[in-house]
Protein backbone atom coordinates (compact mmCIF):
# COMPACT_ATOMS: atom_id res chain seq x y z
CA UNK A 1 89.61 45.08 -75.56
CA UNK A 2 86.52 46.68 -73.52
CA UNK A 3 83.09 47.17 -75.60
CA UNK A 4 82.03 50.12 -75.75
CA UNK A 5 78.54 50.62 -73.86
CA UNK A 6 75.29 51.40 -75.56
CA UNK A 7 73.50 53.57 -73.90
CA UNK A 8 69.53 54.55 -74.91
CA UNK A 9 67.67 57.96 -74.37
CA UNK A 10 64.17 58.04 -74.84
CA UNK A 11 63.64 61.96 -74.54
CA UNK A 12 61.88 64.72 -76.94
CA UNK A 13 64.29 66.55 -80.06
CA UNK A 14 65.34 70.35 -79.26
CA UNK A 15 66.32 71.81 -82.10
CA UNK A 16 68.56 73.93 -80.59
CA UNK A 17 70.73 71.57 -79.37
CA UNK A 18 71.40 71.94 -75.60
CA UNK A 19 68.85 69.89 -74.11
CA UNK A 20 66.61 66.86 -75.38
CA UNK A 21 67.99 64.14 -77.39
CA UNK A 22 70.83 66.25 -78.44
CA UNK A 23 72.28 66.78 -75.32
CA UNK A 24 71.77 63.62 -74.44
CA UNK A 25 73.68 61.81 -77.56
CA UNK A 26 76.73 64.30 -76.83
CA UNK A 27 77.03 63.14 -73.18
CA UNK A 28 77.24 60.02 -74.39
CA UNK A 29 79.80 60.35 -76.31
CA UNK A 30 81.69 62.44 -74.75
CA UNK A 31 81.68 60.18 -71.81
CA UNK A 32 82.59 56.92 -74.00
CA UNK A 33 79.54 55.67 -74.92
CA UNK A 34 77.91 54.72 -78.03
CA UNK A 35 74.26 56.63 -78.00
CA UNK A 36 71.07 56.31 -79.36
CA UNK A 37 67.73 57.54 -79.61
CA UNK A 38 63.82 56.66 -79.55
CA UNK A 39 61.89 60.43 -80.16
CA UNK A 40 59.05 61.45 -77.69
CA UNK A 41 58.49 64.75 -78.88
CA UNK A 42 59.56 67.17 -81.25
CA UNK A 43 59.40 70.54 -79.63
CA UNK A 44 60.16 73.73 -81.10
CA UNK A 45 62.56 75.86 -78.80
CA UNK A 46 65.92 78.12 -78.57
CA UNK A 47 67.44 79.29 -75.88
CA UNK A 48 64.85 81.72 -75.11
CA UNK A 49 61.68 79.16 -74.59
CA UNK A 50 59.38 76.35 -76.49
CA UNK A 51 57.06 77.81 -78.72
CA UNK A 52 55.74 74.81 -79.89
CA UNK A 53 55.30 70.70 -79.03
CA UNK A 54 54.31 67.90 -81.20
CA UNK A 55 53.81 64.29 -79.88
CA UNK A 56 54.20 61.17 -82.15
CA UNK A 57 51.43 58.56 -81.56
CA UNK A 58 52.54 56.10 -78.28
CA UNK A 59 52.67 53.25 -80.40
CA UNK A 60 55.23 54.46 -82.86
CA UNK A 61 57.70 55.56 -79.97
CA UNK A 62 56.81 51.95 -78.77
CA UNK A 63 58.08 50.92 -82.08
CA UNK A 64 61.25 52.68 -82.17
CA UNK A 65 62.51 51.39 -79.00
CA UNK A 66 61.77 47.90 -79.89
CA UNK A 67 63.14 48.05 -82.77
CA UNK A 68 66.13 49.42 -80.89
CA UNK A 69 66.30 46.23 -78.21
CA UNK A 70 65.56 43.66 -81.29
CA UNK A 71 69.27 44.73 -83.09
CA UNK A 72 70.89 46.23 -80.05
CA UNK A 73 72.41 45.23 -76.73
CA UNK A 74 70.95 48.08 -74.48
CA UNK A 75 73.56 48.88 -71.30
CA UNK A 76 71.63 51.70 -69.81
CA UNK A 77 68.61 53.56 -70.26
CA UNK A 78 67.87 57.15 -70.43
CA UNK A 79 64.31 58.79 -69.75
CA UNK A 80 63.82 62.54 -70.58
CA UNK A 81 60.81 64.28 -71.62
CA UNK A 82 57.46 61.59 -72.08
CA UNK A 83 54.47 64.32 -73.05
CA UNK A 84 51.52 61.92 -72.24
CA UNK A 85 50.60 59.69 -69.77
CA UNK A 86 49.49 57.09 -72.40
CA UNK A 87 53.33 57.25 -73.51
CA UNK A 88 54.88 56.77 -70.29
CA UNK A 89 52.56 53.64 -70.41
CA UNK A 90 53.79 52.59 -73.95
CA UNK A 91 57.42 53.36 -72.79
CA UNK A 92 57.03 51.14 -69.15
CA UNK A 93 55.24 48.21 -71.40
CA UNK A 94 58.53 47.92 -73.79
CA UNK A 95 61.13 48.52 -71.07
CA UNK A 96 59.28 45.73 -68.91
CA UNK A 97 59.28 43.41 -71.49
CA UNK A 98 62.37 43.83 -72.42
CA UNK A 99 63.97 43.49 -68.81
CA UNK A 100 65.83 47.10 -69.21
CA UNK A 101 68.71 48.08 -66.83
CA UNK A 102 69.69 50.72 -65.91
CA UNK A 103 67.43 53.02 -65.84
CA UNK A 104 68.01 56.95 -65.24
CA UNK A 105 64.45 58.54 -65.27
CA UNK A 106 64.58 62.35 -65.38
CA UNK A 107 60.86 63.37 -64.93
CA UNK A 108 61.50 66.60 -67.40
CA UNK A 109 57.85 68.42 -67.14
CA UNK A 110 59.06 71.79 -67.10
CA UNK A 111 61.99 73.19 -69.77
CA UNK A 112 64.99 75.51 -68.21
CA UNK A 113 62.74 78.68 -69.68
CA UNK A 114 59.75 77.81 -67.64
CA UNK A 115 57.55 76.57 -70.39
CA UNK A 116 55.56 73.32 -69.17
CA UNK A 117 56.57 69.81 -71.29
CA UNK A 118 54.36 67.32 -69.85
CA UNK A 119 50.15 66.77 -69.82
CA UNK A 120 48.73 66.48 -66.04
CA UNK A 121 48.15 62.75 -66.66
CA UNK A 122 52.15 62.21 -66.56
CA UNK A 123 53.43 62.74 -63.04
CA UNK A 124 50.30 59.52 -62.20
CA UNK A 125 51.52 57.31 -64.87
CA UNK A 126 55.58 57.53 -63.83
CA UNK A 127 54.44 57.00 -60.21
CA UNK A 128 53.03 53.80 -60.77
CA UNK A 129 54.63 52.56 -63.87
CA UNK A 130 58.52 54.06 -64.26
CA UNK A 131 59.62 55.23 -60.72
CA UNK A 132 59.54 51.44 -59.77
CA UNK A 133 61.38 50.48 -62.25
CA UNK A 134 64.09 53.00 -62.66
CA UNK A 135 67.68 52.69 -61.01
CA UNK A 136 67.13 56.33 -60.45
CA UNK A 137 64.65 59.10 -60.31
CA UNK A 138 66.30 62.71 -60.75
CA UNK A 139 64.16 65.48 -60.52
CA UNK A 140 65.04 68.90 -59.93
CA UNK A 141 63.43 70.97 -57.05
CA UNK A 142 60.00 72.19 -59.11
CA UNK A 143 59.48 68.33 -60.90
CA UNK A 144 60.10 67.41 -56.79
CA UNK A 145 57.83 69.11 -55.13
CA UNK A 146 54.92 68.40 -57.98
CA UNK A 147 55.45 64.59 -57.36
CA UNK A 148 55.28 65.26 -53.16
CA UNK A 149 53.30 68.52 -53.06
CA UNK A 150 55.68 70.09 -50.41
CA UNK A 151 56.63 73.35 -50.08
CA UNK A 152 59.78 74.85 -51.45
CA UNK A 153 63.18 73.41 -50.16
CA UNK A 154 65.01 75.58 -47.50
CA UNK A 155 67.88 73.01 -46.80
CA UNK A 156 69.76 69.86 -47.71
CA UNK A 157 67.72 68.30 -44.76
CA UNK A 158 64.39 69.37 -46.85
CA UNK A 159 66.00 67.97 -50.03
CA UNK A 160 66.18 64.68 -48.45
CA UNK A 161 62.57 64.98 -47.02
CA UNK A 162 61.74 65.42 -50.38
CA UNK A 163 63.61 62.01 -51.71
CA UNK A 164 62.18 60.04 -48.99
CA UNK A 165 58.70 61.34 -49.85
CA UNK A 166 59.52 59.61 -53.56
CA UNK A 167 60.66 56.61 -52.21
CA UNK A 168 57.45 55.71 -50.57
CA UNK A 169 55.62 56.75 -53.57
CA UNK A 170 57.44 53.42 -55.40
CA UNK A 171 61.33 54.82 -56.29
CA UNK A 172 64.42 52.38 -55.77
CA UNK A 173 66.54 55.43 -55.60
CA UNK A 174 65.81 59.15 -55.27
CA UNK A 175 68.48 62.08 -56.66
CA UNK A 176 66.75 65.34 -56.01
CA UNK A 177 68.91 68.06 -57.94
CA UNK A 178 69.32 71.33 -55.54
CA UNK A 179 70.52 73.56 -58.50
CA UNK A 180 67.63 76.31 -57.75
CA UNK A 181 68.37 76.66 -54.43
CA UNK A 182 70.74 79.86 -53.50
CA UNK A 183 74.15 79.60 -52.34
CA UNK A 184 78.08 79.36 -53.52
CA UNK A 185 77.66 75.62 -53.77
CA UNK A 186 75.09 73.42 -56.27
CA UNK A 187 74.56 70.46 -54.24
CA UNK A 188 71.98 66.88 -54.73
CA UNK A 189 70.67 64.70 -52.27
CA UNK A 190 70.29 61.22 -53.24
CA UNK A 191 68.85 58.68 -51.26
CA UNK A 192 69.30 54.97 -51.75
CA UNK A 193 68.53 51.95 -49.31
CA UNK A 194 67.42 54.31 -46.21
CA UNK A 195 70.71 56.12 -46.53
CA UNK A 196 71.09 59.91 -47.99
CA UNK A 197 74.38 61.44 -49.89
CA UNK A 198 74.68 64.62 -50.65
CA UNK A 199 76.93 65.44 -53.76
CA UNK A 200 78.72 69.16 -54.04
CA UNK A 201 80.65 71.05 -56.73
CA UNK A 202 81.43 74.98 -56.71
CA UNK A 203 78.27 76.59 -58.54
CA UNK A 204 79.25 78.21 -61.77
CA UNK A 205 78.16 81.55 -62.57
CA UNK A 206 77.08 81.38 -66.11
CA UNK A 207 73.71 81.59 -67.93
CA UNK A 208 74.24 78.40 -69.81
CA UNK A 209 72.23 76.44 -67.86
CA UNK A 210 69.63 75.02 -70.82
CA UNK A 211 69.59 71.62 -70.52
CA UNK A 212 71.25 70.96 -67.27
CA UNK A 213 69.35 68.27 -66.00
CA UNK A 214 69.46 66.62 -69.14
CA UNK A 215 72.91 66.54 -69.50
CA UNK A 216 73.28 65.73 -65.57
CA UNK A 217 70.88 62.17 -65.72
CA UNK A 218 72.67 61.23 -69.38
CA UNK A 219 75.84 61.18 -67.78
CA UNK A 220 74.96 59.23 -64.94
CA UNK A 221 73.11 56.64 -67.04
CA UNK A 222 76.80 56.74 -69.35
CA UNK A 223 78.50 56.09 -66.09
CA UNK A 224 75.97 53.38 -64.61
CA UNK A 225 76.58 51.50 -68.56
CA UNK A 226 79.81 51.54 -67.35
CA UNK A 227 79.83 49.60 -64.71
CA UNK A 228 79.80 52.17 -61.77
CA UNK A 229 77.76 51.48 -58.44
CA UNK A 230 74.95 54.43 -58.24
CA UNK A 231 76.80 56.67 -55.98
CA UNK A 232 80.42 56.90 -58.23
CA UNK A 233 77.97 57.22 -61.16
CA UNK A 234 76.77 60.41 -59.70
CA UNK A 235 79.94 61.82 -58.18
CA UNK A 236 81.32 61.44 -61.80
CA UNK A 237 78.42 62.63 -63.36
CA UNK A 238 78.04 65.82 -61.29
CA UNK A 239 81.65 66.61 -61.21
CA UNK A 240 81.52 66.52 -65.48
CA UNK A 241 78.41 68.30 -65.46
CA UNK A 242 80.16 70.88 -63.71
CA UNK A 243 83.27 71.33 -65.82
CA UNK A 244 80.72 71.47 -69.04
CA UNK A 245 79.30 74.69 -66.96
CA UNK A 246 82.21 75.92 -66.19
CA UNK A 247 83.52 75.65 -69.63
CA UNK A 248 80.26 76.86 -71.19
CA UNK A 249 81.68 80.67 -72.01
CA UNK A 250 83.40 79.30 -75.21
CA UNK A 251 80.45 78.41 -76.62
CA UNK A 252 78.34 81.60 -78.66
CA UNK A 253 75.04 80.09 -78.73
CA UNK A 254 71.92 81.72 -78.50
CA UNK A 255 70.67 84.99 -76.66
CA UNK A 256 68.61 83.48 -73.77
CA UNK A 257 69.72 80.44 -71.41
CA UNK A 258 72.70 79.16 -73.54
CA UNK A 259 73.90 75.33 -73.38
CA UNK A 260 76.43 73.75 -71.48
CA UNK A 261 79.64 72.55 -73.21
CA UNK A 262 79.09 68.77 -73.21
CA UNK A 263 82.10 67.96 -75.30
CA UNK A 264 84.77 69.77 -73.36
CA UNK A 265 86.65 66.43 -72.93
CA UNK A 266 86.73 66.12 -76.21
CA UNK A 267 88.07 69.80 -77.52
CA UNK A 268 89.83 69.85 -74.34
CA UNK A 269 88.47 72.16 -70.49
């Protein structure tokens, strides 16, 4: 009989439950995987926005992930939300030392509301101490163009410029998430090994879009755990991310940007 995979996220707590840890622990599950957790941040936030952040010292969330890989066989690695550039360092030192694989690091520095999750000292230290090291970078167009400084994305081909850019700054592999461009189709660029894919599903029109990207780089790190290749693991994990959308009216939560249904397989589409 198959293990089951063990899959890590090392992301801040919303409260709320749509993005964060949360999200990231029910992607995990609902994708077959067992998940746990090593806290960043503990934020205060709904639906609506953050109204408050609080950041453990680096050393203790260095101590909860080694505690973690001293019990615990580790398949894949998730990286949300990081606060500080002092614990992206702490973070890079244990995952190093602990050869890590894996790797899905989703730069979060801005929350779906707008509000800003990350000190100016953080988009430095992942350059030159996580993007090398990740299987995957996935930021979304705004995280993208703070790490390249180019303009707003017009086109698929711009996407792509935009990946490419990251892969010269140090990144084995560059997903850059096209969700706030406008169109009847949601569709990512990732670029691996010189060559670009672009991966499309139907956009859903919903306003449960809190904790999209989130949900998006969990799954693909579930998928990766798994055993896929990089390219499968994003195919599968866009195509789920899209039936959580589209399934995301049967949830009643909140009165701003609502969650996305990340158990549907389990309760059923």
């Amino acid at each position: 009989m198959a293990q089951i995979p063990n899959v890590l996220s090392i992301a801040g707590s919303d409260p709320s439950g749509g993005a964060g840890i949360q999200a990231d622990l029910k992607t995990f599950a609902a994708l077959g995987c067992y998940g746990m957790a090593a806290i960043t941040a503990l934020t205060a936030q709904n639906t609506r926005g953050v109204t408050g952040v609080h950041l453990p010292d680096a050393a203790f969330v260095a101590r909860q992930i080694d505690a973690i890989f001293d019990d615990i066989r580790v398949d894949a690695v998730k990286i949300g939300m990081l606060g500080t550039g002092a614990i992206v360092e702490a973070v890079a030192d244990c995952l190093a030392r602990r050869g890590a694989r894996n790797i899905v690091l989703d730069p979060v520095l801005v929350a779906t509301s707008g509000d800003s999750l990350g000190a100016p000292d953080v988009v430095e230290a992942m350059q030159r101490r996580l993007m090398p090291r990740a299987r995957v970078v996935t930021p979304n167009i705004p995280e993208a163009m703070r790490f390249t400084d180019m303009q707003e994305p017009r086109d698929l081909l711009d996407l792509a410029a935009m990946a490419q850019e990251m892969m010269k700054q140090g990144a084995r592999a560059v997903l850059v998430k096209g969700g706030h461009m406008v169109g009847d189709d949601a569709s990512d660029v990732l670029f691996e090994d010189a060559d670009s894919r672009t991966f499309t599903q139907p956009r859903i029109a919903t306003n449960n879009t809190h904790g999209t990207g989130c949900t998006l780089s969990s799954a693909i790190a579930s998928e990766l755990a798994k055993g896929a290749d990089l390219p499968e693991a994003v195919e599968r994990a866009k195509a789920y991310l899209t039936q959580a959308l589209h399934s995301a009216s049967k949830l009643d939560v909140g009165r701003g940007h609502g969650p996305v249904n990340h158990l549907w397989p389990l309760s059923g589409k």
